[in-house]
Protein backbone atom coordinates (compact mmCIF):
# COMPACT_ATOMS: atom_id res chain seq x y z
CA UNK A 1 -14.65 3.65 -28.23
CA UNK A 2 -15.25 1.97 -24.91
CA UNK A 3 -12.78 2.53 -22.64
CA UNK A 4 -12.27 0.68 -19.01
CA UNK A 5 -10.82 2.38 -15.87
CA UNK A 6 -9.16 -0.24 -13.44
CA UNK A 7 -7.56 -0.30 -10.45
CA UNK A 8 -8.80 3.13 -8.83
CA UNK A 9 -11.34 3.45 -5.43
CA UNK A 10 -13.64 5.36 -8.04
CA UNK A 11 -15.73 8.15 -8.75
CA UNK A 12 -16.65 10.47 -7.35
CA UNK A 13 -13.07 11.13 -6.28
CA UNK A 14 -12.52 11.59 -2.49
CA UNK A 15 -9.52 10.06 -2.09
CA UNK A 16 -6.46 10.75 -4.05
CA UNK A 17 -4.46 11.74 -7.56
CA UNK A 18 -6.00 8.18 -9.24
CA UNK A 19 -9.97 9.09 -8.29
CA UNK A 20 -9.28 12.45 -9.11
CA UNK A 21 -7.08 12.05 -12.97
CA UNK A 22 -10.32 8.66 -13.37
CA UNK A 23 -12.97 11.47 -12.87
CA UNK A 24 -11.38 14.54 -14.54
CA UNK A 25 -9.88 12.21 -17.72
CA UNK A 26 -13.20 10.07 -17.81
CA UNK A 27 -15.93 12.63 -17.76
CA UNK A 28 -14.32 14.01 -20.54
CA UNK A 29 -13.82 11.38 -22.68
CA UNK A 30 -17.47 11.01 -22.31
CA UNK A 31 -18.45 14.12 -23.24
CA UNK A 32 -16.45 13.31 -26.64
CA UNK A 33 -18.77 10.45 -27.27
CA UNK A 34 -16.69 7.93 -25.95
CA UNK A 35 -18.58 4.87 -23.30
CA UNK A 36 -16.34 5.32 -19.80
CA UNK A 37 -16.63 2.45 -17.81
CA UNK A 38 -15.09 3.10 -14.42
CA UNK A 39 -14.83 0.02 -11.78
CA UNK A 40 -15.61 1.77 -8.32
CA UNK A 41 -15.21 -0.22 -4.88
CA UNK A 42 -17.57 -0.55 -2.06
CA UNK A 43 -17.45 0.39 0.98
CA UNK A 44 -19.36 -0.63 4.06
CA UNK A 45 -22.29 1.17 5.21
CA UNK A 46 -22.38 3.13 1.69
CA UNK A 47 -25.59 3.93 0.83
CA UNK A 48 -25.36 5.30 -2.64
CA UNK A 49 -23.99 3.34 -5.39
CA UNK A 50 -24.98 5.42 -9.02
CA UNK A 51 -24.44 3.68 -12.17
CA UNK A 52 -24.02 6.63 -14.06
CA UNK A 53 -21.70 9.48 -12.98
CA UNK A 54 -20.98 13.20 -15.10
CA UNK A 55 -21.09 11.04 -18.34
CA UNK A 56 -19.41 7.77 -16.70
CA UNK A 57 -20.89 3.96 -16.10
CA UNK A 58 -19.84 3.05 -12.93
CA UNK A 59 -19.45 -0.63 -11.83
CA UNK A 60 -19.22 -1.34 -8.21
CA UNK A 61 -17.41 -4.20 -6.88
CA UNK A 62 -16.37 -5.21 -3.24
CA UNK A 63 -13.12 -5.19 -1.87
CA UNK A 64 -11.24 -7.23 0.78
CA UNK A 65 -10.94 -5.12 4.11
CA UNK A 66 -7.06 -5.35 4.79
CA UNK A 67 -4.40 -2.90 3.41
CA UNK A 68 -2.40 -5.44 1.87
CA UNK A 69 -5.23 -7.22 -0.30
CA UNK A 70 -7.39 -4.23 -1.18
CA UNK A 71 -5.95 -3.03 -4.25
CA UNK A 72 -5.79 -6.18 -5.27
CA UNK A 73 -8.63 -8.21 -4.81
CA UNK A 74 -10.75 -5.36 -5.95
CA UNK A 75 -9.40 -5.04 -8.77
CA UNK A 76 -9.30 -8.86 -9.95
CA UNK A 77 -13.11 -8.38 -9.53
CA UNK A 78 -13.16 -5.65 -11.94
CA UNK A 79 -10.62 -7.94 -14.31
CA UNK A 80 -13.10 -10.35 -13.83
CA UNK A 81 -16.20 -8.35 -14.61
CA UNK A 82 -14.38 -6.71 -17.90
CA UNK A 83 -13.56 -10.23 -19.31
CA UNK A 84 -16.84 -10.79 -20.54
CA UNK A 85 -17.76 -7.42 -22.32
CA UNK A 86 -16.01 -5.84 -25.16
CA UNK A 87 -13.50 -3.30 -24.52
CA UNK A 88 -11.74 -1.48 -26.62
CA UNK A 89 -8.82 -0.11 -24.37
CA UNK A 90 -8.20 -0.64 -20.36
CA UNK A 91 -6.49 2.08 -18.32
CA UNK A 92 -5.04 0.00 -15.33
CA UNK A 93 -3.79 2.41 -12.60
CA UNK A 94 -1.24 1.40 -10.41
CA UNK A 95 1.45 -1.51 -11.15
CA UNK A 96 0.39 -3.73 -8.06
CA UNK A 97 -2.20 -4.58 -10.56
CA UNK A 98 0.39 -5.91 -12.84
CA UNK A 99 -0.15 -9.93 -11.99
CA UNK A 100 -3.88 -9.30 -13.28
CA UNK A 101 -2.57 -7.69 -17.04
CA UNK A 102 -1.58 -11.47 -18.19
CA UNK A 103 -6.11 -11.98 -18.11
CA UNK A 104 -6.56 -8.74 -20.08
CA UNK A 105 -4.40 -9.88 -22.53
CA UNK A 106 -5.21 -13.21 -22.86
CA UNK A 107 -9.03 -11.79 -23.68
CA UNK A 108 -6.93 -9.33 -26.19
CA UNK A 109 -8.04 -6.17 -24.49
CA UNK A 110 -5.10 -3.20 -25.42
CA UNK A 111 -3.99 -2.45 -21.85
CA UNK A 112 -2.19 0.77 -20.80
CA UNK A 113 -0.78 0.83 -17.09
CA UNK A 114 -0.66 4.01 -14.96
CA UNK A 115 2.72 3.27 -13.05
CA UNK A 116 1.97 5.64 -10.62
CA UNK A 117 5.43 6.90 -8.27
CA UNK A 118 7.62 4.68 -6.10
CA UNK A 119 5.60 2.59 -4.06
CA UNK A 120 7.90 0.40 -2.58
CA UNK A 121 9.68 3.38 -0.51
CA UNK A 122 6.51 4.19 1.07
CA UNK A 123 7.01 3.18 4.63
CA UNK A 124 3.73 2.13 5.27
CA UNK A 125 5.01 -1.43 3.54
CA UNK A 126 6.66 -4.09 5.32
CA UNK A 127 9.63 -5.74 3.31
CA UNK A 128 7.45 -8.14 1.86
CA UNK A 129 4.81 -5.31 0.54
CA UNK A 130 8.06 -3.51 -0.72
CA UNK A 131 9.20 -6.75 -2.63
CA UNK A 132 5.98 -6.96 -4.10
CA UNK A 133 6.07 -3.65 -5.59
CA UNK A 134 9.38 -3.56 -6.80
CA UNK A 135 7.99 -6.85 -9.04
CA UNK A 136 5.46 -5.52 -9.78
CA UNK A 137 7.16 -2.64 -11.40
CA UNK A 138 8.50 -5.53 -13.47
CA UNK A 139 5.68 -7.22 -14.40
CA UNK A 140 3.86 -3.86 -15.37
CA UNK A 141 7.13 -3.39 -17.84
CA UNK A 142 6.68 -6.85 -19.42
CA UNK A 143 2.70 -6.90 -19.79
CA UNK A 144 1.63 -3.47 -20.43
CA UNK A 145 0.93 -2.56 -24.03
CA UNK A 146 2.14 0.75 -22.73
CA UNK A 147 2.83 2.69 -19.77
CA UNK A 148 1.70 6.37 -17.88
CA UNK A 149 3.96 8.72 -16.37
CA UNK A 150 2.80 11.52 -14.81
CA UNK A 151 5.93 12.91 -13.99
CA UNK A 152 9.53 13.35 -15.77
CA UNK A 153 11.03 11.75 -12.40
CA UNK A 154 8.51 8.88 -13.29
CA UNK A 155 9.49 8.54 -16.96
CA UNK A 156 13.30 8.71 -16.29
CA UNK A 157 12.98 6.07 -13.67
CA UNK A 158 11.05 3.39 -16.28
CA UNK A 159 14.03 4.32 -18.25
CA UNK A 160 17.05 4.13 -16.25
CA UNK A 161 15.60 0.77 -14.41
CA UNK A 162 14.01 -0.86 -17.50
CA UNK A 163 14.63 0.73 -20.64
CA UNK A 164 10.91 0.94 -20.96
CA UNK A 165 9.56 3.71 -22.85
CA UNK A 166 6.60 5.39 -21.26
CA UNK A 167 3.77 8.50 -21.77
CA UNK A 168 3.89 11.48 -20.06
CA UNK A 169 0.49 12.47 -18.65
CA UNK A 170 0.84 14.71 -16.03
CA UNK A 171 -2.84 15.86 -13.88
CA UNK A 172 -4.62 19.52 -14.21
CA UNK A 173 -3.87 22.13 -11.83
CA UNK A 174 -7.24 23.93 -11.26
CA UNK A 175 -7.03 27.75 -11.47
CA UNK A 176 -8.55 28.50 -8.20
CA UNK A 177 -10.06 31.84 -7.34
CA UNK A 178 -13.06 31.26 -4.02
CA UNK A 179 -14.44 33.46 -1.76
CA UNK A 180 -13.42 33.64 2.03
CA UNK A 181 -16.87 33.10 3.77
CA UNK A 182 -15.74 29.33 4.93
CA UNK A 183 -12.56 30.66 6.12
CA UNK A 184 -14.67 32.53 8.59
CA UNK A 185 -16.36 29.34 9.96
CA UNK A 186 -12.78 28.31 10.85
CA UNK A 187 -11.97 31.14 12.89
CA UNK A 188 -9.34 32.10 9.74
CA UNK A 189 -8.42 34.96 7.83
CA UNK A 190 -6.75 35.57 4.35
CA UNK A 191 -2.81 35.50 4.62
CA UNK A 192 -3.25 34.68 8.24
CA UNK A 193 -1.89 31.10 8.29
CA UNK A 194 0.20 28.77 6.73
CA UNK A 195 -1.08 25.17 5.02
CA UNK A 196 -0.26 21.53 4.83
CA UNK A 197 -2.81 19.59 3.25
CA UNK A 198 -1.50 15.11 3.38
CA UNK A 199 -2.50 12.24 4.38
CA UNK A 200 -0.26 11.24 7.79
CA UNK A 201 2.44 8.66 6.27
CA UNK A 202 6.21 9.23 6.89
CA UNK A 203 6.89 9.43 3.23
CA UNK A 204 4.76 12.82 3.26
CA UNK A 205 7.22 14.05 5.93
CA UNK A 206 4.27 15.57 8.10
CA UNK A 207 6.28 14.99 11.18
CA UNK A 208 9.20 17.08 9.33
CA UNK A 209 7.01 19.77 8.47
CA UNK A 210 5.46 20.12 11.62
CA UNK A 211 8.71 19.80 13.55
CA UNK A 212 10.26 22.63 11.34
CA UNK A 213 7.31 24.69 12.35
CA UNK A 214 7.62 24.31 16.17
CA UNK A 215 11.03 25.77 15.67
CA UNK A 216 10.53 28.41 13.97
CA UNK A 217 9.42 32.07 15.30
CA UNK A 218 6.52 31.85 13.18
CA UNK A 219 3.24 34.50 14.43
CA UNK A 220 1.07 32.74 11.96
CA UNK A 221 -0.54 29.45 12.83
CA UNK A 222 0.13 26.42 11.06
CA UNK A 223 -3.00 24.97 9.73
CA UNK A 224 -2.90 20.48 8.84
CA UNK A 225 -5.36 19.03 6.88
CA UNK A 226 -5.50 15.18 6.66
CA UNK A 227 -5.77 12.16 8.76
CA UNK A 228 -3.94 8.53 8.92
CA UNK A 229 -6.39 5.61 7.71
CA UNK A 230 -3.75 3.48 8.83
CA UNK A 231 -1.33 4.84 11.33
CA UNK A 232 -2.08 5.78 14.61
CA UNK A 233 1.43 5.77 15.86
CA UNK A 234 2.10 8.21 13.05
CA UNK A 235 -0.45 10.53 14.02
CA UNK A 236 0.34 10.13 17.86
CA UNK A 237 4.26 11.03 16.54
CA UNK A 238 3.11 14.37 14.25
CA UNK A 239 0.67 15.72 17.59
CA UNK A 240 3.66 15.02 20.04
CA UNK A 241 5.88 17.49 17.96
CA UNK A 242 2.99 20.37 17.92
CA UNK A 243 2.81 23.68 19.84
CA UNK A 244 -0.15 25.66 20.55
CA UNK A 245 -0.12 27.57 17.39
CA UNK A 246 -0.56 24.41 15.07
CA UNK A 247 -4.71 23.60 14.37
CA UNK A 248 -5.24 20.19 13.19
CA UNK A 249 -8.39 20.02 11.34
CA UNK A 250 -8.59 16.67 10.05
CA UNK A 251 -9.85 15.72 6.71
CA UNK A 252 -11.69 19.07 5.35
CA UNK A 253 -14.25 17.27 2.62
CA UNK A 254 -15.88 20.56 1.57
CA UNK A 255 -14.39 20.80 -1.49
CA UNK A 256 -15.24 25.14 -1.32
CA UNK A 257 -14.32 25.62 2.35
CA UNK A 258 -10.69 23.64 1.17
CA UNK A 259 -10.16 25.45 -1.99
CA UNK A 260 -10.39 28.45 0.37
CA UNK A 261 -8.03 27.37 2.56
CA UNK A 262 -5.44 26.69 -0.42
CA UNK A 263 -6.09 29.91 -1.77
CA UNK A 264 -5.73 32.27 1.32
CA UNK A 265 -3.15 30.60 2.59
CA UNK A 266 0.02 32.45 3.64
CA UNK A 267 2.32 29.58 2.86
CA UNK A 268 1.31 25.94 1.40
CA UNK A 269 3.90 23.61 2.81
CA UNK A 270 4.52 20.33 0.94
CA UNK A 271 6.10 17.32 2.45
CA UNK A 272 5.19 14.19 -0.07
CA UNK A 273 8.24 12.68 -1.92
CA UNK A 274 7.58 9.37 -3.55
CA UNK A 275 4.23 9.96 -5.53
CA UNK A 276 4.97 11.74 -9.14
CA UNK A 277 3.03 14.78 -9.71
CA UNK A 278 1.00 15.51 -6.61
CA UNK A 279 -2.59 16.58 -7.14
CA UNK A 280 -2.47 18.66 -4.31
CA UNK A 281 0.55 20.43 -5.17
CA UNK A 282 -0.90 21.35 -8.73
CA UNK A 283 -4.18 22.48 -6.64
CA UNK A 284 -1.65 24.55 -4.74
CA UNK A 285 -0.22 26.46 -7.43
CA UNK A 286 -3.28 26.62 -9.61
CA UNK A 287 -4.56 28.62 -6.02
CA UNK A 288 -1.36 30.90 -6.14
CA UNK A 289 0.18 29.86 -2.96
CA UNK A 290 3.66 30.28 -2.01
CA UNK A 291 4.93 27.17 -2.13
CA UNK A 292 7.24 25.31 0.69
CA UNK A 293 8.29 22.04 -0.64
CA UNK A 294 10.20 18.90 -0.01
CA UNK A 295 13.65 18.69 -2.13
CA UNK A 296 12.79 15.84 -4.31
CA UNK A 297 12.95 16.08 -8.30
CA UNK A 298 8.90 15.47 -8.30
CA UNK A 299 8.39 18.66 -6.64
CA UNK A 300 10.64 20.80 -8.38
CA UNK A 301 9.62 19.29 -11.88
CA UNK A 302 6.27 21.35 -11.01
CA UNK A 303 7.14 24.12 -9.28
CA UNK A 304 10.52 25.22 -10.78
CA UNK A 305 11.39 28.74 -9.81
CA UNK A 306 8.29 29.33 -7.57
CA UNK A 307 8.59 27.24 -4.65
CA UNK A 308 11.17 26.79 -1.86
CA UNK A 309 12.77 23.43 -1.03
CA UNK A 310 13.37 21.85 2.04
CA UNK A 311 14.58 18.57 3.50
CA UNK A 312 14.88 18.66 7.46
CA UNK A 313 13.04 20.52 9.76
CA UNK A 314 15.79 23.02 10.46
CA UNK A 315 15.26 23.88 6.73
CA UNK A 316 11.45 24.24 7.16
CA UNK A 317 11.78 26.56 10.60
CA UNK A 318 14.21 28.60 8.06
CA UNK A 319 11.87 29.35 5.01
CA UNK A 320 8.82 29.91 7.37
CA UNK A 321 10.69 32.25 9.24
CA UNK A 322 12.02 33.83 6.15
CA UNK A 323 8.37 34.16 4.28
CA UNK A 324 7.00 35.54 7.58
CA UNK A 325 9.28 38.11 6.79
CA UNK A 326 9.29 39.24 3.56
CA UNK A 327 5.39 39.57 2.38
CA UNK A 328 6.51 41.25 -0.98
CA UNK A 329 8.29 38.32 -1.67
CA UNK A 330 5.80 35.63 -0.85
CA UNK A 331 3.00 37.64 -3.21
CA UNK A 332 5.67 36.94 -6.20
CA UNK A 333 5.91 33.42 -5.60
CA UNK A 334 2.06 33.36 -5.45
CA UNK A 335 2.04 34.73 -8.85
CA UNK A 336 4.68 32.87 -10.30
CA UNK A 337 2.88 29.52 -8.96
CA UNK A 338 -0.35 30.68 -10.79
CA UNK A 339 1.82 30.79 -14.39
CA UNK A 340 3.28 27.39 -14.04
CA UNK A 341 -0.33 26.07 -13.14
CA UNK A 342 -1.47 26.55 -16.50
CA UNK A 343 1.09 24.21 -17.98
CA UNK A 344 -1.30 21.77 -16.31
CA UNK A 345 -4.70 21.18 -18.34
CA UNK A 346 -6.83 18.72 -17.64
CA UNK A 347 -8.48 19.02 -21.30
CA UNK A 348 -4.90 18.22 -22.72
CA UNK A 349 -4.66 15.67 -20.23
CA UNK A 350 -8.06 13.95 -21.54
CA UNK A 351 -6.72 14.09 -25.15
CA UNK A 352 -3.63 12.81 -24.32
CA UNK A 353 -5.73 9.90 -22.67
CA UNK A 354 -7.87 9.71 -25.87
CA UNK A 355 -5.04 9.28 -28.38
CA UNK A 356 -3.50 6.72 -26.59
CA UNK A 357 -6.64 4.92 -25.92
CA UNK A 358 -7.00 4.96 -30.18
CA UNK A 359 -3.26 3.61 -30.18
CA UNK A 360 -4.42 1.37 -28.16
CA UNK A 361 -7.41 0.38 -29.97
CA UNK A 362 -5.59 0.16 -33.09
CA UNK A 363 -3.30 -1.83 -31.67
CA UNK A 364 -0.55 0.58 -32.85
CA UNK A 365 1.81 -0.04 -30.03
CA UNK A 366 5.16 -1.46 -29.78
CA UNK A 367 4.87 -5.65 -30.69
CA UNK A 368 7.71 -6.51 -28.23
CA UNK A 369 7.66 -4.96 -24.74
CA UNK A 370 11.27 -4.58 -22.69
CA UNK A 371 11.84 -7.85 -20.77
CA UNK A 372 10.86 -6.12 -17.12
CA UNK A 373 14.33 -7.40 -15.87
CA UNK A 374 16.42 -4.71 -14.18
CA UNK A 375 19.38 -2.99 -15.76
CA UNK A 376 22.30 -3.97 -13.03
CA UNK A 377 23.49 -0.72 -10.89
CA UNK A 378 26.35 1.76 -13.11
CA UNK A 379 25.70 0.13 -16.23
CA UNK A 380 24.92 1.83 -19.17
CA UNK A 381 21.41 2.63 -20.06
CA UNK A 382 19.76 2.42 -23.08
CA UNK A 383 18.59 4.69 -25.36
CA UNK A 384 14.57 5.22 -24.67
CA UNK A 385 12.64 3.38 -27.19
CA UNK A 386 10.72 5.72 -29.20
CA UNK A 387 7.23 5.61 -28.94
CA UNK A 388 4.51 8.10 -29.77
CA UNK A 389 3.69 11.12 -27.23
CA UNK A 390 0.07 12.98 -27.69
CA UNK A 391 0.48 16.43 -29.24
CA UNK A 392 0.94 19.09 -27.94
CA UNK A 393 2.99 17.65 -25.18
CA UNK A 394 0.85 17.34 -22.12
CA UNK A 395 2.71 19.72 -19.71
CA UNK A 396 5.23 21.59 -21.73
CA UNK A 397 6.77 24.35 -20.88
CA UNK A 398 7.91 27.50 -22.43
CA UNK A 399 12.18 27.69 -23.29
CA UNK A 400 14.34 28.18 -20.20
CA UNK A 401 15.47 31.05 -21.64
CA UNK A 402 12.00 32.67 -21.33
CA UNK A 403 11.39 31.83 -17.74
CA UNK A 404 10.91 34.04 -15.41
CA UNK A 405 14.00 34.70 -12.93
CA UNK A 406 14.52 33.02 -9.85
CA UNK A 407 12.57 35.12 -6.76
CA UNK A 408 14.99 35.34 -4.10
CA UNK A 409 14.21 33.57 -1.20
CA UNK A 410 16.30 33.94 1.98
CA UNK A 411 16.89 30.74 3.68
CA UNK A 412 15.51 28.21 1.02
CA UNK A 413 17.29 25.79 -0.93
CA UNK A 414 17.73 27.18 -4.46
């Protein structure tokens, strides 16, 4: 089959959970014979634009410089570019892309839309970018041959809102296992810190996190990864609230030297809330780190019994001051994380991506699509439409029954 990825900044994947499911999904579907095409955007001053990458074609198109019209515009390029070759199945990810599915299929390309989470909370858009996303949620609904979850939360929302029917294709969590000789370069040492890997936007509760820590009577530094492409006054806000012991280290684009830092990490403290299934988190627990989350239903969807939720920063000064003290206890959550983390393969992931792309191909989809209107707020909700999930369930877990018990935790949220 060929198979088109839309929407995404490309491979190889720098950036976020889209680049990285486009090149772990997509060099594997290659390497089952399949032609990848992946749309890739340019950015200025780049020197090196491949055309083939681990198996992939890569197409590189421009992209208008402002926040508001780069999704976009890029990909009506790619839209635009696809029109004129055969495809067999399109993989649009993210719905903001939705006003571009009526082209794809008008040209009769099979078109499956990665929903991605809740965009419109994300309080880096206005009220006009959060109007825009909550239509475009509806317009996704009403054009997509089908639609990706990669989340439960996700799913149930498509559900409760639209009565759309969705897959459920969760990411990989890589089993991570690396030295400690780039820790050294950082002045670190194993179990000597604790971790918060996010890009600087209030929905990832940075400012929370590193509030929580100032508070606390932590002995081990906090160490933050990431940086704001877009919001200085954000970044200004998370320094203000800092104390001596928290290192900021900006964006860490060894992949080695970070991979170390996940997985000698005292704590890994997680503060995003409106994404789905967070690629970091699964990179997390695939490192066996004891997990310090924010108390959302994404974030305890993948780390059940093996994390510790929070939601202000008194909560967060509580659990690091709690995990500071009981080592014993923090090792068992580290192992706990590293079971869950192999509910999460990517090579499941791929074939759940492959049997929906034949679906797709064979047109064996659902021949009327839910309207995209809204249900109205209390009403009753529909039973989901069946449609097909790829076996074995991408993600499943073993019977309640058989899980381990609940590590006690004092001062988390259980």
């Amino acid at each position: 089959m060929r198979i088109a990825m839309v929407g995404t900044r490309g491979v190889p994947a720098r950036y976020g959970g889209f680049e990285t499911a486009v090149e772990e999904v997509g060099r594997r579907l290659a390497d089952r014979g399949h032609r990848v095409v992946v749309y890739c955007r340019t950015t200025p001053g780049e020197d090196e634009r491949p055309s083939r990458y681990l198996g992939m074609e890569l197409v590189h198109l421009p992209a208008a410089r402002k926040r508001s019209l780069e999704t976009l515009s890029h990909s009506a390029l790619s839209v635009a570019h696809l029109l004129a070759r055969r495809t067999d199945a399109a993989f649009v990810f993210n719905a903001a892309n939705a006003p571009l599915l009526p082209a794809l299929r008008a040209a009769r390309i099979p078109v499956a839309t990665h929903v991605d989470g809740l965009e419109w909370k994300r309080a880096k858009w206005g009220p006009i970018g959060q109007r825009y996303y909550r239509l475009a949620e509806s317009l996704a609904v009403r054009w997509s041959d089908a639609l990706i979850a990669d989340a439960q939360g996700i799913a149930d929302y498509y559900r409760s809102e639209f009565g759309a029917p969705t897959t459920l294709l969760t990411y990989g969590a890589p089993r991570i296992a690396p030295g400690t000789d780039k820790l050294a370069e950082l002045g670190l040492t194993p179990g000597g810190y604790h971790l918060l890997v996010a890009r600087f936007e209030p929905e990832n509760h940075v400012d929370v996190i590193v509030d929580g820590y100032r508070r606390s009577g932590a002995t081990k530094p906090l160490v933050v990864v990431g940086s704001a492409p877009y919001s200085d006054a954000y970044t200004a806000r998370v320094h203000g609230l800092a104390d001596e012991r928290v290192r900021f280290l900006g964006g860490v684009w060894d992949q080695d030297q970070l991979d170390q830092l996940y997985a000698h990490s005292y704590t890994y403290l997680h503060g995003h809330s409106v994404g789905g299934t967070n690629p970091s988190l699964l990179r997390a627990i695939g490192a066996g780190a004891a997990v310090l989350a924010y108390d959302v239903d994404f974030n305890r969807e993948v780390v059940e019994d093996a994390g510790r939720f929070f939601a202000s920063p008194a909560d967060v000064a509580a659990l690091v001051d709690a995990a500071e003290a009981d080592p014993a206890m923090v090792g068992r959550a580290g192992v706990r994380a590293r079971e869950l983390a192999k509910g999460y393969d990517w090579d499941d992931v791929a074939a759940g991506y492959e049997q929906l792309a034949r679906r797709l191909a064979g047109r064996n989809v659902p021949s009327r699509r839910p309207s995209g209107r809204r249900f109205p707020a209390h009403s009753s909700v529909p039973a989901p439409v069946p449609f097909p999930r790829p076996a074995p369930d991408v993600g499943a877990r073993e019977p309640i029954a058989a899980r381990s018990a609940v590590i006690s935790f004092p001062g988390a949220q259980q």
